[in-house]
C-alpha atoms as a PDB file:
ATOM      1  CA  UNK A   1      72.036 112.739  85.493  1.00  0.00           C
ATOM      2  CA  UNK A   2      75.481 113.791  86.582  1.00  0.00           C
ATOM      3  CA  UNK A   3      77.980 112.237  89.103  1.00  0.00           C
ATOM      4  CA  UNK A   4      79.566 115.292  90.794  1.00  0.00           C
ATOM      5  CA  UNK A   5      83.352 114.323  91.727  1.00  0.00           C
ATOM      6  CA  UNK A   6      83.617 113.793  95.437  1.00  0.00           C
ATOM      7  CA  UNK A   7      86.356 114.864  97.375  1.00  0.00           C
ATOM      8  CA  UNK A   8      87.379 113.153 100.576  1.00  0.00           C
ATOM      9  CA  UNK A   9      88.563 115.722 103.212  1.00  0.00           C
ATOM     10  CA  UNK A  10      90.739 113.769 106.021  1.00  0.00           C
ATOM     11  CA  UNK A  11      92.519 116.000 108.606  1.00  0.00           C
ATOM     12  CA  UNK A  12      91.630 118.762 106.669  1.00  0.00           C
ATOM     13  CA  UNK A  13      92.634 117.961 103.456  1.00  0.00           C
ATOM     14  CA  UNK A  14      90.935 117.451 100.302  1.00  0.00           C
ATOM     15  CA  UNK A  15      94.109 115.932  98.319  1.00  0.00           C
ATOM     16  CA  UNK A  16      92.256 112.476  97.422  1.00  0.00           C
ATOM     17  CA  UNK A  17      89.569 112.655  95.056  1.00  0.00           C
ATOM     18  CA  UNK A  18      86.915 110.250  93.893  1.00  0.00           C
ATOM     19  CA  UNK A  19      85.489 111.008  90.156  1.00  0.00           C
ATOM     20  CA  UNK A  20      83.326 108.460  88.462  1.00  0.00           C
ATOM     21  CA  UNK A  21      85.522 109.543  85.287  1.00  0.00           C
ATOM     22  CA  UNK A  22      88.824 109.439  86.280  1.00  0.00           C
ATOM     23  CA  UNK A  23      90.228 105.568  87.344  1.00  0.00           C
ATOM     24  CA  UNK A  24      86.671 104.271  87.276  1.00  0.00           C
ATOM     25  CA  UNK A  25      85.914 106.324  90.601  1.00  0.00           C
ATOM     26  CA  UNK A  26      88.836 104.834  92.353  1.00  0.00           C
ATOM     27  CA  UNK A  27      90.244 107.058  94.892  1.00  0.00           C
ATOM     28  CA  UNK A  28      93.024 109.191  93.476  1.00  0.00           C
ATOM     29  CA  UNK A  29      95.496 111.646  93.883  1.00  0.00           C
ATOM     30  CA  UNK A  30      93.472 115.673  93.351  1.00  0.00           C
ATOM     31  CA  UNK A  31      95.030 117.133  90.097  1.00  0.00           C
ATOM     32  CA  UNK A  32      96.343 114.063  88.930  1.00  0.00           C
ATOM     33  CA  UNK A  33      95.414 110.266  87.750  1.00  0.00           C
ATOM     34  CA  UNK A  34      97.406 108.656  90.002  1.00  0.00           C
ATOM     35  CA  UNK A  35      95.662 106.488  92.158  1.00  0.00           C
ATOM     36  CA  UNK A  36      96.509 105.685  96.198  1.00  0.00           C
ATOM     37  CA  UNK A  37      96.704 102.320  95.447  1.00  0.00           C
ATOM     38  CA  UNK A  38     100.148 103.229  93.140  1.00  0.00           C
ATOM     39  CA  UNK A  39     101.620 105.804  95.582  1.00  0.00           C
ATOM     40  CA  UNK A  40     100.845 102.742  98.398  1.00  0.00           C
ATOM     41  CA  UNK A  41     101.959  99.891  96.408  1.00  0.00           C
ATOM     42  CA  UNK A  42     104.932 102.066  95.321  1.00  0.00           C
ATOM     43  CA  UNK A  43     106.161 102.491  98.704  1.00  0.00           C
ATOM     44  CA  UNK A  44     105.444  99.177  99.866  1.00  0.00           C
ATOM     45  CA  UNK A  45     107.375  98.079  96.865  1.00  0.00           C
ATOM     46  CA  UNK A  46     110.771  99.868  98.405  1.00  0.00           C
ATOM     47  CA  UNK A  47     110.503 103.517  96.509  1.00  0.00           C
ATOM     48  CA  UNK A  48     111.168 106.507  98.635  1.00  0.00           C
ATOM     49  CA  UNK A  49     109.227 109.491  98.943  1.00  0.00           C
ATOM     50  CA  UNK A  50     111.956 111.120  96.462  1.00  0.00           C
ATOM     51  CA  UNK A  51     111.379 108.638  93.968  1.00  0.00           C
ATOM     52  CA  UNK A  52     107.395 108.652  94.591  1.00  0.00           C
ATOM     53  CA  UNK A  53     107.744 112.895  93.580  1.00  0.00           C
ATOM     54  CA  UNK A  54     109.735 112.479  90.817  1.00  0.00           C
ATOM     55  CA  UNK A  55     108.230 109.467  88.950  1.00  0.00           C
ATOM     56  CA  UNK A  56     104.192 110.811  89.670  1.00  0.00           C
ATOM     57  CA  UNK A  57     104.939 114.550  89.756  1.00  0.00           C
ATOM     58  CA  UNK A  58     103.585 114.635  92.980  1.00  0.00           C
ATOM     59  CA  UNK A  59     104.715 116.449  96.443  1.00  0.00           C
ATOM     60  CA  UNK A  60     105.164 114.840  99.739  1.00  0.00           C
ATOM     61  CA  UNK A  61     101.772 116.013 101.180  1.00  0.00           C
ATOM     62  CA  UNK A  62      99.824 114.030  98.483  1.00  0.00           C
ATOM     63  CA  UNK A  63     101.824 110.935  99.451  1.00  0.00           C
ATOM     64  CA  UNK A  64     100.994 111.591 103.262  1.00  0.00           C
ATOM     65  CA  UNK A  65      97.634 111.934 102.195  1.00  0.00           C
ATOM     66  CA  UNK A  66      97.169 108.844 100.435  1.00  0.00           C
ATOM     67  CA  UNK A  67      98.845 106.721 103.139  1.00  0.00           C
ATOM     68  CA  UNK A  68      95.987 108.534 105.834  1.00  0.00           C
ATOM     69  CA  UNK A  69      93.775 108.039 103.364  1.00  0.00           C
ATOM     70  CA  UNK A  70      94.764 103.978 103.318  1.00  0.00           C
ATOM     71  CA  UNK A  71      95.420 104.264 106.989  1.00  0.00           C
ATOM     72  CA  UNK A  72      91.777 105.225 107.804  1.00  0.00           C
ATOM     73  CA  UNK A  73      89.918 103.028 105.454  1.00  0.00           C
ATOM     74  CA  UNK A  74      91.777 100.012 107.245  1.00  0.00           C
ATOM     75  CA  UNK A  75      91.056 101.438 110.285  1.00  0.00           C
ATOM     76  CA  UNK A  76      87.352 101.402 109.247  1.00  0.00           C
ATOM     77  CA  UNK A  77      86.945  97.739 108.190  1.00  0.00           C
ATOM     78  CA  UNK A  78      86.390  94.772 110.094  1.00  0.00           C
ATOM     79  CA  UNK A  79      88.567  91.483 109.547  1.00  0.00           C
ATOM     80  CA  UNK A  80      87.610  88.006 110.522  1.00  0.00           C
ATOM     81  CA  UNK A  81      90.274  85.552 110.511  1.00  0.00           C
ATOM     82  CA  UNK A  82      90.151  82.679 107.356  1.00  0.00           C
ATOM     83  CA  UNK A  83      89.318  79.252 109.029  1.00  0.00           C
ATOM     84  CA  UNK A  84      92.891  77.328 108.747  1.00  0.00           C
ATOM     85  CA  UNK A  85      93.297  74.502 106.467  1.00  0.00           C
END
């Protein structure tokens, strides 16, 4: 049986892909193997946009995408505070 590659369309866009056979089926970047989780991390690490493009050959709408992407799945889950100490 064959796992077709899904694609995710948010806001009309299909930039973040999910393929059992690229990054285990984590959700990544269409045309690349870069997964959200770098472009993300990158930026919450202190690179810019600029450096994002350059380093992942990728162009400013895939890192929008990736941060709605990101920005929706939060906005999906439900948290529940950690009982304190």
């Amino acid at each position: 049986m064959e796992i077709d590659t899904v694609r995710i369309a948010m806001n009309g866009s299909d930039r973040i892909i999910i393929d059992p056979a690229i990054w285990r089926g984590k959700p990544v970047i269409r045309g690349s193997r870069v997964p959200v989780t770098t472009v993300v991390g990158s930026l919450a690490g202190g690179m810019s946009f600029e450096e994002i493009q350059r380093e992942y050959d990728l162009s400013v709408d895939d890192i929008r995408a990736a941060l709605r992407f990101a920005s929706e799945l939060v906005d999906q889950g439900s948290f529940h505070p950690l009982p304190v100490g």
